[in-house]
C-alpha atoms as a PDB file:
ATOM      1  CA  UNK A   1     -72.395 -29.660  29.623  1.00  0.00           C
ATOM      2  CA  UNK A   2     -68.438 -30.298  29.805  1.00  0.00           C
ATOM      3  CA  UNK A   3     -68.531 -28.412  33.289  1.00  0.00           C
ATOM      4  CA  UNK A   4     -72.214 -30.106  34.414  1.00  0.00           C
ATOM      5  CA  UNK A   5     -70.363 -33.075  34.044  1.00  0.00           C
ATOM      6  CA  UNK A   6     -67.671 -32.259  35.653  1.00  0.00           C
ATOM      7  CA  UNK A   7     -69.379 -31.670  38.992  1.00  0.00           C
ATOM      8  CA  UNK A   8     -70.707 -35.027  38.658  1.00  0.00           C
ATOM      9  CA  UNK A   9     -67.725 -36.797  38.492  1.00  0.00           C
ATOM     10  CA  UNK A  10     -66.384 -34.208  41.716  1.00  0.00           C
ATOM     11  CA  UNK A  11     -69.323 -36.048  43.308  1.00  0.00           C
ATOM     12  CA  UNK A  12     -68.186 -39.598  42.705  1.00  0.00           C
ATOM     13  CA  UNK A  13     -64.541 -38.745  43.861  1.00  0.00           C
ATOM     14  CA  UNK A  14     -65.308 -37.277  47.262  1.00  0.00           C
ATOM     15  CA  UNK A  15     -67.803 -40.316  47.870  1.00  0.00           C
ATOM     16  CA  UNK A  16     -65.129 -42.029  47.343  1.00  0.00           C
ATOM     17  CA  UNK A  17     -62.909 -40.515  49.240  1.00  0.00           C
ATOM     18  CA  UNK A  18     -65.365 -39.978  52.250  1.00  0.00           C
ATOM     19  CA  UNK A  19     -66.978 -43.178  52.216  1.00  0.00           C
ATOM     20  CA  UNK A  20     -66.691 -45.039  56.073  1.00  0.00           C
ATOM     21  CA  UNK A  21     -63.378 -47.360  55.214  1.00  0.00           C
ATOM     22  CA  UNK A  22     -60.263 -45.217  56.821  1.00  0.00           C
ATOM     23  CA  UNK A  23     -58.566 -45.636  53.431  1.00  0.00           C
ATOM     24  CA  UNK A  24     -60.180 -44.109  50.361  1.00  0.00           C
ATOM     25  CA  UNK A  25     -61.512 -46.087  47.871  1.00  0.00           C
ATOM     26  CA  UNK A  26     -58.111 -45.706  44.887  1.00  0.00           C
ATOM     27  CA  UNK A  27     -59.457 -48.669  42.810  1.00  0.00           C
ATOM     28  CA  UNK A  28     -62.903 -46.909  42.078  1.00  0.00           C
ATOM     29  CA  UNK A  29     -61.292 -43.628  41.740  1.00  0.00           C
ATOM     30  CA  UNK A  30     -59.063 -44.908  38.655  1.00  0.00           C
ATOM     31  CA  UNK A  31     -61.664 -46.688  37.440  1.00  0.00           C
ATOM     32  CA  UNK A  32     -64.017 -43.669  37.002  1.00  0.00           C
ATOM     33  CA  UNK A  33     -61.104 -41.146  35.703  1.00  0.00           C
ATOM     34  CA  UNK A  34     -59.992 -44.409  33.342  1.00  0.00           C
ATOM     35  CA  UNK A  35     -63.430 -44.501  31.906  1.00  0.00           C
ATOM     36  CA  UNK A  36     -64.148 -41.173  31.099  1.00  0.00           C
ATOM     37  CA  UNK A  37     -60.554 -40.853  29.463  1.00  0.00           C
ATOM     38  CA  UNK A  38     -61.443 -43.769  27.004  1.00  0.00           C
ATOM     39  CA  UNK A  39     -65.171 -42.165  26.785  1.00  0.00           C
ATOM     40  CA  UNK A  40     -63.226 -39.310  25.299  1.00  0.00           C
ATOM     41  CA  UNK A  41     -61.237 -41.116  22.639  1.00  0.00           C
ATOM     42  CA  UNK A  42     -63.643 -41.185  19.805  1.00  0.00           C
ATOM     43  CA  UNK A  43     -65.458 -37.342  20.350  1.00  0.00           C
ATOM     44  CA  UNK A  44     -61.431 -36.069  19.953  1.00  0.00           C
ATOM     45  CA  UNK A  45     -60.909 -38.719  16.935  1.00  0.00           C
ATOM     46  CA  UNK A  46     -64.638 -37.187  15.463  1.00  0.00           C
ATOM     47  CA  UNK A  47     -63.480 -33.108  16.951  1.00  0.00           C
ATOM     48  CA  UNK A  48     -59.602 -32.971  17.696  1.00  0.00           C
ATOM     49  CA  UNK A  49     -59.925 -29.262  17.644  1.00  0.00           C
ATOM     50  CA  UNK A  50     -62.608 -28.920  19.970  1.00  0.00           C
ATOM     51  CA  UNK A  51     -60.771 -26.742  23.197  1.00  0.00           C
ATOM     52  CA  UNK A  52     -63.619 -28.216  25.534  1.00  0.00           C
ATOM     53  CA  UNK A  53     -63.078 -31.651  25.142  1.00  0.00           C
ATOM     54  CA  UNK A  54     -59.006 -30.864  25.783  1.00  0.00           C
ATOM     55  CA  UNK A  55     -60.023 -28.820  28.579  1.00  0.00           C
ATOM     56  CA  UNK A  56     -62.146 -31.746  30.142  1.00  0.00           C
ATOM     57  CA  UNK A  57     -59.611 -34.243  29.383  1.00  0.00           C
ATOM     58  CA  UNK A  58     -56.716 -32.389  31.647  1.00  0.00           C
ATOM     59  CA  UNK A  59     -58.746 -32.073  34.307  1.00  0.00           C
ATOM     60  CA  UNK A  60     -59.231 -35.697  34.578  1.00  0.00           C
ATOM     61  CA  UNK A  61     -55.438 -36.101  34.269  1.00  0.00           C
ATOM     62  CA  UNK A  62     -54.970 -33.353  36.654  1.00  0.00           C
ATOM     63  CA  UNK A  63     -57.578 -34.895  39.445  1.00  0.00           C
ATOM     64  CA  UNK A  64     -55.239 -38.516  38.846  1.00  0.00           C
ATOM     65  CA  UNK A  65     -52.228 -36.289  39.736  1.00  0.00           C
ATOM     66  CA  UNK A  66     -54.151 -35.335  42.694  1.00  0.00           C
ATOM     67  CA  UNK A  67     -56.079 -38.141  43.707  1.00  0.00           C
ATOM     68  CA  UNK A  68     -54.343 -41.048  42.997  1.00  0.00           C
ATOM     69  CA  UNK A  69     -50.999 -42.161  44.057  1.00  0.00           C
ATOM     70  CA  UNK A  70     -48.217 -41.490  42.345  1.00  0.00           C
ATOM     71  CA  UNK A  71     -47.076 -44.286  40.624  1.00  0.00           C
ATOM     72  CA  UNK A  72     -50.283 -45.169  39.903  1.00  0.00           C
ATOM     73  CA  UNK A  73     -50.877 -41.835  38.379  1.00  0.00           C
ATOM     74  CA  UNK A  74     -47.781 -42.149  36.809  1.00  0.00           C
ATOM     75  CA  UNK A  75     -48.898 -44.745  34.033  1.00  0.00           C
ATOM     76  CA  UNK A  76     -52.103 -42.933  33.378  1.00  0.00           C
ATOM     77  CA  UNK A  77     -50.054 -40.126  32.200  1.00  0.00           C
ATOM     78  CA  UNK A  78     -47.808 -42.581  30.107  1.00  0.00           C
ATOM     79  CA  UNK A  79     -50.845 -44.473  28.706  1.00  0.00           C
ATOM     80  CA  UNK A  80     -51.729 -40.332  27.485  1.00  0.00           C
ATOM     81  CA  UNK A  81     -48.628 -40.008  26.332  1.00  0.00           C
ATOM     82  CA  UNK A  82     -48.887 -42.898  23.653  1.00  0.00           C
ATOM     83  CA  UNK A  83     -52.607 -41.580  22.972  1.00  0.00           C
ATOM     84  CA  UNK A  84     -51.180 -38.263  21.959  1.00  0.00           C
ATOM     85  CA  UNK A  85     -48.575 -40.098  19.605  1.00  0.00           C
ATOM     86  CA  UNK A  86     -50.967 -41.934  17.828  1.00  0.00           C
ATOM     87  CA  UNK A  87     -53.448 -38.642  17.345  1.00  0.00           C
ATOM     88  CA  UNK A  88     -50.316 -36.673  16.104  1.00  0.00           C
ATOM     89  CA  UNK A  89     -49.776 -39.873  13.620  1.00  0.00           C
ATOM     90  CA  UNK A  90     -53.240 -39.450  12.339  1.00  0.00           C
ATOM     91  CA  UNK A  91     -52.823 -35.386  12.056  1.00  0.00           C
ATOM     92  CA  UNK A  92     -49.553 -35.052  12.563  1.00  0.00           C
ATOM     93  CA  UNK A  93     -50.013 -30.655  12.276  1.00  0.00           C
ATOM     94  CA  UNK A  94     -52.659 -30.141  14.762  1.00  0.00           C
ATOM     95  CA  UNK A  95     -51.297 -27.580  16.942  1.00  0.00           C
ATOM     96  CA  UNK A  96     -53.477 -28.964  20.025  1.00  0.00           C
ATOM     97  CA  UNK A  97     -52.247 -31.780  19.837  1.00  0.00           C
ATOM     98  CA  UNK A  98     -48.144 -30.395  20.338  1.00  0.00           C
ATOM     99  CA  UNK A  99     -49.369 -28.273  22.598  1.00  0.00           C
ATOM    100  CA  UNK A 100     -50.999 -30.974  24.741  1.00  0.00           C
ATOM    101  CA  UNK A 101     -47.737 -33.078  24.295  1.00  0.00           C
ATOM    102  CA  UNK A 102     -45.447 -30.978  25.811  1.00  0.00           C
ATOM    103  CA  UNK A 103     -47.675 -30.558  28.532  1.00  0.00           C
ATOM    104  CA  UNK A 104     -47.649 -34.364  29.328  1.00  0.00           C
ATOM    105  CA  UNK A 105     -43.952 -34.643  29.048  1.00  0.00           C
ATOM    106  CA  UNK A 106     -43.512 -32.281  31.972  1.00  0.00           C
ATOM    107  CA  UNK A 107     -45.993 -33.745  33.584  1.00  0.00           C
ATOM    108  CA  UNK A 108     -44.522 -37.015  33.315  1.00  0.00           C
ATOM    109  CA  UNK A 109     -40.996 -35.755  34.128  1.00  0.00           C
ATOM    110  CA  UNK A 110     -42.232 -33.702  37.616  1.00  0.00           C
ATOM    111  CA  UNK A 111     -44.255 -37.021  38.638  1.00  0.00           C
ATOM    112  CA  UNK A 112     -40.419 -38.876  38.389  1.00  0.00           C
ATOM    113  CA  UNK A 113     -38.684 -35.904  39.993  1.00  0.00           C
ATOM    114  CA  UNK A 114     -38.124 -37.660  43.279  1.00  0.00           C
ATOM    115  CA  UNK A 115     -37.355 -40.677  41.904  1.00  0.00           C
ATOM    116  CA  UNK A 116     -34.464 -43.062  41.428  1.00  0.00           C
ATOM    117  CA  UNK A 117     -35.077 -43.425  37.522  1.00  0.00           C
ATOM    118  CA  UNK A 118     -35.621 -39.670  37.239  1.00  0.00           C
ATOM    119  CA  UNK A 119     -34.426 -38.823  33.428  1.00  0.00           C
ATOM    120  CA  UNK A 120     -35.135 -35.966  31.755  1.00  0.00           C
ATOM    121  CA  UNK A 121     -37.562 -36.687  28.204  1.00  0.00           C
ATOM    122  CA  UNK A 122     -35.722 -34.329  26.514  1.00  0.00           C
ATOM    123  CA  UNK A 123     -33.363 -36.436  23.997  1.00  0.00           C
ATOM    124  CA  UNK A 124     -36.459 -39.061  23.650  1.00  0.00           C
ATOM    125  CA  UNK A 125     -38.628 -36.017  22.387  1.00  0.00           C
ATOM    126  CA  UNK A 126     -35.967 -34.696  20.249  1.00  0.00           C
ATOM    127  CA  UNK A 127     -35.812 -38.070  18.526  1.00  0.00           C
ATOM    128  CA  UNK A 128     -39.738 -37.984  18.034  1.00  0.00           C
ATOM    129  CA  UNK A 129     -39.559 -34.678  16.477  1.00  0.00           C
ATOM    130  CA  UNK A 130     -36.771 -35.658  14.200  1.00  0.00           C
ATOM    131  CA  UNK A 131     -39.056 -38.841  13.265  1.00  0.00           C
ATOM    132  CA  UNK A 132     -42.337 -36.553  12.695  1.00  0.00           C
ATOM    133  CA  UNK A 133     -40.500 -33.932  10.676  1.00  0.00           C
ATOM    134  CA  UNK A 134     -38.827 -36.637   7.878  1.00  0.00           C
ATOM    135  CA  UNK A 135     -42.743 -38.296   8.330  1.00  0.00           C
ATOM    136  CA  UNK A 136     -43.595 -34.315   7.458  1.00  0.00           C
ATOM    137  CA  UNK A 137     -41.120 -31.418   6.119  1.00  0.00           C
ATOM    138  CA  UNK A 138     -44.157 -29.441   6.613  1.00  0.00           C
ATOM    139  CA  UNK A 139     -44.663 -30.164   9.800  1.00  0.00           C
ATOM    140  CA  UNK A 140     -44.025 -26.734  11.621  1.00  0.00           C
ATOM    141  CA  UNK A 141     -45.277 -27.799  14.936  1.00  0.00           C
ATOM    142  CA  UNK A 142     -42.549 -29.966  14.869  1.00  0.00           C
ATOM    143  CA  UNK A 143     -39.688 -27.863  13.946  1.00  0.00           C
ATOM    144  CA  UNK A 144     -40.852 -25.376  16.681  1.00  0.00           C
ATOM    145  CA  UNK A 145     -41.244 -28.267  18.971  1.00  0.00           C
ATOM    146  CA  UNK A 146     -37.214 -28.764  18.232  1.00  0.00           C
ATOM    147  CA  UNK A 147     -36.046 -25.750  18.959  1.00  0.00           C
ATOM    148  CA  UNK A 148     -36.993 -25.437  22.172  1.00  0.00           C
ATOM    149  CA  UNK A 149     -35.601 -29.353  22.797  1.00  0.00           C
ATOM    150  CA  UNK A 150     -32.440 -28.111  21.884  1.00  0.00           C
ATOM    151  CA  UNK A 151     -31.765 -25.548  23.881  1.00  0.00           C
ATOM    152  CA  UNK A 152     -33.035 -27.953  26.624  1.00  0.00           C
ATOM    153  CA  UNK A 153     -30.409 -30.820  25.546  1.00  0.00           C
ATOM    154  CA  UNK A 154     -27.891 -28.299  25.305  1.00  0.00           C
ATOM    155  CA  UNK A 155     -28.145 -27.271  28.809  1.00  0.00           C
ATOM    156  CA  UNK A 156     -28.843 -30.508  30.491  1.00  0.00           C
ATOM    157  CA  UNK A 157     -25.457 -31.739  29.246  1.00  0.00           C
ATOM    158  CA  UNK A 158     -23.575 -28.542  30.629  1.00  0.00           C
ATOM    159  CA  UNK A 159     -22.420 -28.403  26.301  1.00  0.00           C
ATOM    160  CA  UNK A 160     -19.160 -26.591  25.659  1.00  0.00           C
ATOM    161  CA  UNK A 161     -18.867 -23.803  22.738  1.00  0.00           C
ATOM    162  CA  UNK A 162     -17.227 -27.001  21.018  1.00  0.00           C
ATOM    163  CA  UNK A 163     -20.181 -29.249  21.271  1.00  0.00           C
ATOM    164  CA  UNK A 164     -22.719 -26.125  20.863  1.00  0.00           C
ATOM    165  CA  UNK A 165     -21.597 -25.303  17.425  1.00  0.00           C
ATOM    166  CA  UNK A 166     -21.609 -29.021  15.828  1.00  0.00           C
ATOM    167  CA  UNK A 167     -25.394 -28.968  17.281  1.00  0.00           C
ATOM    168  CA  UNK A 168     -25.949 -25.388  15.033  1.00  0.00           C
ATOM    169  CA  UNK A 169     -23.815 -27.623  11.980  1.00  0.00           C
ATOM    170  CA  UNK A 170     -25.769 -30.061  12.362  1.00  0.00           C
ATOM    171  CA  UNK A 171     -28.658 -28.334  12.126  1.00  0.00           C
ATOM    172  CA  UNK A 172     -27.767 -26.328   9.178  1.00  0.00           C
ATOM    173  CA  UNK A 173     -26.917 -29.272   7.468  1.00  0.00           C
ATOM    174  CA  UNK A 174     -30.441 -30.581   8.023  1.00  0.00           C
ATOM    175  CA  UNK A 175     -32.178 -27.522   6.892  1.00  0.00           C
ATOM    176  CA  UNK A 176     -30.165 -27.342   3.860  1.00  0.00           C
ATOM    177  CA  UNK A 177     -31.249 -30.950   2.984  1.00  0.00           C
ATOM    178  CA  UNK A 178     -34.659 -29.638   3.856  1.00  0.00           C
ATOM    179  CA  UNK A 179     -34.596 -26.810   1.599  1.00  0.00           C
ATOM    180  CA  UNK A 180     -34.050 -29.033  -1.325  1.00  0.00           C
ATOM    181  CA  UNK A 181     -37.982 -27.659  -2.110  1.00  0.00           C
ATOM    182  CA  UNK A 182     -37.314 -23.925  -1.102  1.00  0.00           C
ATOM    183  CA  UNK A 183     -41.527 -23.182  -1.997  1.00  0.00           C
ATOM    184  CA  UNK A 184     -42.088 -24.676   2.082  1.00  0.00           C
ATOM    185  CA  UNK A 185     -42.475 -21.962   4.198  1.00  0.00           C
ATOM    186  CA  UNK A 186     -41.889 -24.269   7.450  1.00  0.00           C
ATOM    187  CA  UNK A 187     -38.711 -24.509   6.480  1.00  0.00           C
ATOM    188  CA  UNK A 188     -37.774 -20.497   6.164  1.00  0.00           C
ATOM    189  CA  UNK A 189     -39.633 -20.328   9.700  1.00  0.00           C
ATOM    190  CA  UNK A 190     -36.764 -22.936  11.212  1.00  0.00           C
ATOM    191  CA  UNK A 191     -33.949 -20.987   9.053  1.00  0.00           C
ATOM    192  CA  UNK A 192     -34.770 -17.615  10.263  1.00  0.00           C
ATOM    193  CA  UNK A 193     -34.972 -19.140  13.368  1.00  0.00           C
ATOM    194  CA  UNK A 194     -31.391 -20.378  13.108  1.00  0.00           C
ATOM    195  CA  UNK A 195     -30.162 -17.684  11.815  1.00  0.00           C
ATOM    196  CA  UNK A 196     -30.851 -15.631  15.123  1.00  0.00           C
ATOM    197  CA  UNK A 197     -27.755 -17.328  16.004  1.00  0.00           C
ATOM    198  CA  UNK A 198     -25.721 -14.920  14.182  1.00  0.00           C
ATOM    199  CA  UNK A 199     -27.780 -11.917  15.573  1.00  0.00           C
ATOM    200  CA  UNK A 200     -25.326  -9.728  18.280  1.00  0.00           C
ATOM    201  CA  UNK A 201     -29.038  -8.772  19.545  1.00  0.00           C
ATOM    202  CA  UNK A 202     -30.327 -12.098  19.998  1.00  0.00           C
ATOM    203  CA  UNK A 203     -27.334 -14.873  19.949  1.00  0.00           C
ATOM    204  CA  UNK A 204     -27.233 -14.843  23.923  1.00  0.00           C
ATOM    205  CA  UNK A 205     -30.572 -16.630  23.847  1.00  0.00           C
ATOM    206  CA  UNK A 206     -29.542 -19.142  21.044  1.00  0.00           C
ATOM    207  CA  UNK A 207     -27.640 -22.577  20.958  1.00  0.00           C
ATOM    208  CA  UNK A 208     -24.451 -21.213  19.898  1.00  0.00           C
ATOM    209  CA  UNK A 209     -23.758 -17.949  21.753  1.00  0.00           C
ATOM    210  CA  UNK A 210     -20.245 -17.242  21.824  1.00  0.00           C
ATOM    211  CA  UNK A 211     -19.257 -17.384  18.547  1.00  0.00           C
ATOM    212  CA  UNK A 212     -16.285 -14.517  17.460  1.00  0.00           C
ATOM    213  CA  UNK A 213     -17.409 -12.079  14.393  1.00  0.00           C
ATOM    214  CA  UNK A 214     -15.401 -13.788  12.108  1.00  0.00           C
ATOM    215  CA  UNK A 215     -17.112 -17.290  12.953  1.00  0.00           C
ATOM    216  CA  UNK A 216     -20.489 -15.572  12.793  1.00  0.00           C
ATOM    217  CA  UNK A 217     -19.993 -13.553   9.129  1.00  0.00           C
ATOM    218  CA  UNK A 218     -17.992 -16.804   8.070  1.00  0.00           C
ATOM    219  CA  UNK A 219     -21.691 -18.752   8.188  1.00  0.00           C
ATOM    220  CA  UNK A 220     -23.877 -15.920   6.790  1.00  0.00           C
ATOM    221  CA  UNK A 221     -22.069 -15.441   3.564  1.00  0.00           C
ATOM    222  CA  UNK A 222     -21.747 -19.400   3.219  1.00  0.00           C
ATOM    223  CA  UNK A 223     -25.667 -19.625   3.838  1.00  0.00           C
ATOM    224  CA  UNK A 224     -25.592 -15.950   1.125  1.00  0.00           C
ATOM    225  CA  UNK A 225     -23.567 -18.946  -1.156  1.00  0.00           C
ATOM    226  CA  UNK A 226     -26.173 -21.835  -0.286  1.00  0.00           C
ATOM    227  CA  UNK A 227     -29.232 -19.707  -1.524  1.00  0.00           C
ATOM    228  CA  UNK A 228     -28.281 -18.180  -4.291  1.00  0.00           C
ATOM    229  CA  UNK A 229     -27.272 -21.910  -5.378  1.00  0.00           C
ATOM    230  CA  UNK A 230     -30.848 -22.903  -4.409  1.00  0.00           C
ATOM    231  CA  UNK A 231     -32.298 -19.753  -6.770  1.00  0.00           C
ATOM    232  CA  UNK A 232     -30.663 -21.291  -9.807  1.00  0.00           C
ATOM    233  CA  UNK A 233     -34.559 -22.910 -10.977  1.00  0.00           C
ATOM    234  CA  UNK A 234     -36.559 -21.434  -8.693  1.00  0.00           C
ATOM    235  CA  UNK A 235     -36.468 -18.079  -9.494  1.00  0.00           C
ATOM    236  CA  UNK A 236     -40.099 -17.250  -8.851  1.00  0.00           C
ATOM    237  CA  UNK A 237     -40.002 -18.360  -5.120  1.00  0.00           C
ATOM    238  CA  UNK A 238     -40.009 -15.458  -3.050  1.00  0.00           C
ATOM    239  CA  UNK A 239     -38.636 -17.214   0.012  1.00  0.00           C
ATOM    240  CA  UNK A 240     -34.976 -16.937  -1.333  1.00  0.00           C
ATOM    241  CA  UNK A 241     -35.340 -13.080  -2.283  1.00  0.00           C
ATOM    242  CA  UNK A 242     -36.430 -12.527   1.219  1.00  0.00           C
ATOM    243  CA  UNK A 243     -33.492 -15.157   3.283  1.00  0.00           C
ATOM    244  CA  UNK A 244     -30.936 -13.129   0.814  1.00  0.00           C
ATOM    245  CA  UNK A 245     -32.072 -10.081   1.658  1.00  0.00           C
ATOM    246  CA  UNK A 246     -32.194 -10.798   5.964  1.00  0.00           C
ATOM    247  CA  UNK A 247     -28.632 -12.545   5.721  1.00  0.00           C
ATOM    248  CA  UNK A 248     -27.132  -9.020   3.969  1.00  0.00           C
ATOM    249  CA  UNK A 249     -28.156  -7.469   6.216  1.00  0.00           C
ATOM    250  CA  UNK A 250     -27.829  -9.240   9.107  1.00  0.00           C
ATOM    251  CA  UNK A 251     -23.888  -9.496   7.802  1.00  0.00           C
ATOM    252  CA  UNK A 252     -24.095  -5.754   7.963  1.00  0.00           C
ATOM    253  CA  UNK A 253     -25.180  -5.532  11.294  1.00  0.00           C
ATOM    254  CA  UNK A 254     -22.342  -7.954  12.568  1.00  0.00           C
ATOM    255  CA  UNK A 255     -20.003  -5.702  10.693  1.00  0.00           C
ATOM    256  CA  UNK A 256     -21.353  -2.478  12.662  1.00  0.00           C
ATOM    257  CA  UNK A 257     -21.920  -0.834   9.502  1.00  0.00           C
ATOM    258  CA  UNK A 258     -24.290   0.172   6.659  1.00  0.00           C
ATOM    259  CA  UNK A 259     -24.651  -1.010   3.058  1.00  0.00           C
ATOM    260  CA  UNK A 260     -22.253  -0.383   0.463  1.00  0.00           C
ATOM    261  CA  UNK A 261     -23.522   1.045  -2.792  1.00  0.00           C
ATOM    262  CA  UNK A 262     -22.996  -2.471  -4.672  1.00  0.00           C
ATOM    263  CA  UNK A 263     -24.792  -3.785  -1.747  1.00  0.00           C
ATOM    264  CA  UNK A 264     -27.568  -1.421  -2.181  1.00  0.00           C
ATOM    265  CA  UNK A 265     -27.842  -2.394  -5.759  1.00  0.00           C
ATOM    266  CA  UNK A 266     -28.310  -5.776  -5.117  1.00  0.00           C
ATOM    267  CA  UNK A 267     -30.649  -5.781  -2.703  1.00  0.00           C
ATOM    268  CA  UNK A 268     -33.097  -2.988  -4.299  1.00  0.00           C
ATOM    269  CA  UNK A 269     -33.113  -5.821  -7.239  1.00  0.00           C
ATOM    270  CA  UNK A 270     -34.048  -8.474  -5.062  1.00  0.00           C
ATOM    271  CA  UNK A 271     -37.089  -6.496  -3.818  1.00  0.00           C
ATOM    272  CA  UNK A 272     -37.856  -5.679  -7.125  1.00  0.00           C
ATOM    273  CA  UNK A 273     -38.594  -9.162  -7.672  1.00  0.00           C
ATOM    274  CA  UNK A 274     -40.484  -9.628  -4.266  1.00  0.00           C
ATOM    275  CA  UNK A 275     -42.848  -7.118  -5.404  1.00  0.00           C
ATOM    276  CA  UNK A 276     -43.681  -9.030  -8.465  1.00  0.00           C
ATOM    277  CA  UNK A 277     -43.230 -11.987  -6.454  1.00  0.00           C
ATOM    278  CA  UNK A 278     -45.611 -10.720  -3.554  1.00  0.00           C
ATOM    279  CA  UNK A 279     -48.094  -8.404  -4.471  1.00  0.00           C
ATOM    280  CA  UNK A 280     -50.087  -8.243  -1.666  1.00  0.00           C
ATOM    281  CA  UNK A 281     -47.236  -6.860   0.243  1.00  0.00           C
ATOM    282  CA  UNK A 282     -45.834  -4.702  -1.776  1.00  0.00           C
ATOM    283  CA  UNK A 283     -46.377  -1.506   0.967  1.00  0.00           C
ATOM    284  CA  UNK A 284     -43.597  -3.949   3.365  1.00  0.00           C
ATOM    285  CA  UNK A 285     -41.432  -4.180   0.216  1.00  0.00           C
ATOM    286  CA  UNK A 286     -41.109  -0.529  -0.580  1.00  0.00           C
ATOM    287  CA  UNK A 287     -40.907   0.746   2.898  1.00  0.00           C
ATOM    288  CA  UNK A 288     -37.911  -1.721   3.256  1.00  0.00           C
ATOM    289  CA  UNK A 289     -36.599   0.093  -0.305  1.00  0.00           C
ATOM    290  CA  UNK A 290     -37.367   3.196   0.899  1.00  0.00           C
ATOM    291  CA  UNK A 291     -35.451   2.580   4.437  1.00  0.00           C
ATOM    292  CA  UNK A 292     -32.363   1.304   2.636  1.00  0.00           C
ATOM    293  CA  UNK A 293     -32.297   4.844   0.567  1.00  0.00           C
ATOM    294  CA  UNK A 294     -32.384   6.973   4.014  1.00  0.00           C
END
């Protein structure tokens, strides 16, 4: 039906593009892609997970890139770009929705390209994701939605080492306020991811990536220090057993080297607890005992 209705509109556009006037016909164009997008507002409102209807709706944005010109399609895409903002405010996890929004932004930013006011979105959409995630500490879309903004801020403003590593303070910092309910496993998703920082195997691909050994064990054993703080009350939440457990060793890999026996020790009773902790995956929990013995 989506597609049958489709050709119908592919109709109306080429008779008005072909129609005997020399210049095609713009106003009846927007007026035809205008009222399908509002004829779309209350199916997503009713199914906002419903691919089809997200499918449709780009096209129509895409055939206003195409058709129209572009100043005109310009504010189409802006007028989308508050829709999507108010959908996100009404379910501010639905994955479509983030997904959709990032395509508008770069939509919006390649129709300004060759433009005077061209600005990149960036820092505006970095605000908006700061907003939605103290709306939501849940909201993972959100926290994945700001990492990739930062590396994007990072780079747009040429950042020195200086400036690179307040940007991973600050965002420790936030995390750390974050974590002050360490059962939200958003929130280990966004640590783990910051914590790649500190990975020789992955730090050239993160927002801090010339940090010295020292500078890069000196932050794991302080976050090793934060979270055994935060397990003081909450020792049944297997979040912390795991983030201690990937910070050891990840300060063992910075260090080159294996485990010491104290180490060892340690860890094996940390997994002890995850197994009581997670019994469904207590097969991941032994093999990681078992590849700690060998």
């Amino acid at each position: 039906m989506w597609n049958y209705r489709r050709r119908v509109l592919q109709h109306e556009f080429s008779q008005a593009v072909s129609e005997d006037s020399s210049e095609p016909d713009m106003g009846r164009i927007t007026t035809l892609i205008q009222t399908d997008l509002q004829f779309l507002i209350p199916l997503l409102r009713s199914f906002p997970k419903c691919y089809w209807i997200w499918n449709y709706r780009l096209w129509l944005l895409e055939e206003a890139k195409r058709l129209l010109p572009r100043t005109v399609a310009r504010k189409v895409w802006q007028q989308e770009l508050a829709l999507v903002g108010k959908m996100l405010s009404l379910d501010s996890r639905n994955f479509h929705g983030w997904g959709y929004r990032r395509f508008v932004v770069e939509t919006l930013e390649s129709l300004s390209a060759d433009e005077e006011n061209e600005r990149s979105l960036a820092e505006t959409e970095f605000d908006y994701a700061k907003k939605m995630i103290g709306t939501n500490l849940s909201n993972f879309s959100a926290w994945h939605y700001r990492t990739k903004l930062i590396q994007r801020l990072l780079s747009e403003k040429s950042a020195s080492d200086e400036e690179r590593k307040q940007m991973l303070d600050n965002e420790l910092e936030l995390i750390h306020r974050a974590l002050c309910d360490p059962y939200d496993q958003s929130l280990w998703f966004y640590h783990q991811n910051l914590m790649c920082t500190f990975d020789p195997s992955k730090s050239g691909q993160t927002m801090a990536p010339n940090l010295t050994r020292t500078e890069r064990l000196g932050y794991i054993h302080r976050e090793i220090e934060e979270i055994q703080e935060m397990l003081d009350g909450a020792e049944d939440c297997k979040y912390l057993y795991q983030a201690l457990i990937d910070c050891t060793l990840l300060a063992a890999r910075v260090e080159q080297r294996t485990l010491d026996g104290e180490q060892k020790t340690q860890v094996s009773a940390w997994l002890s607890e995850l197994k009581k902790l997670d019994p469904l995956r207590a097969g991941r929990w032994l093999e990681l005992e078992q590849s700690l013995c060998s």
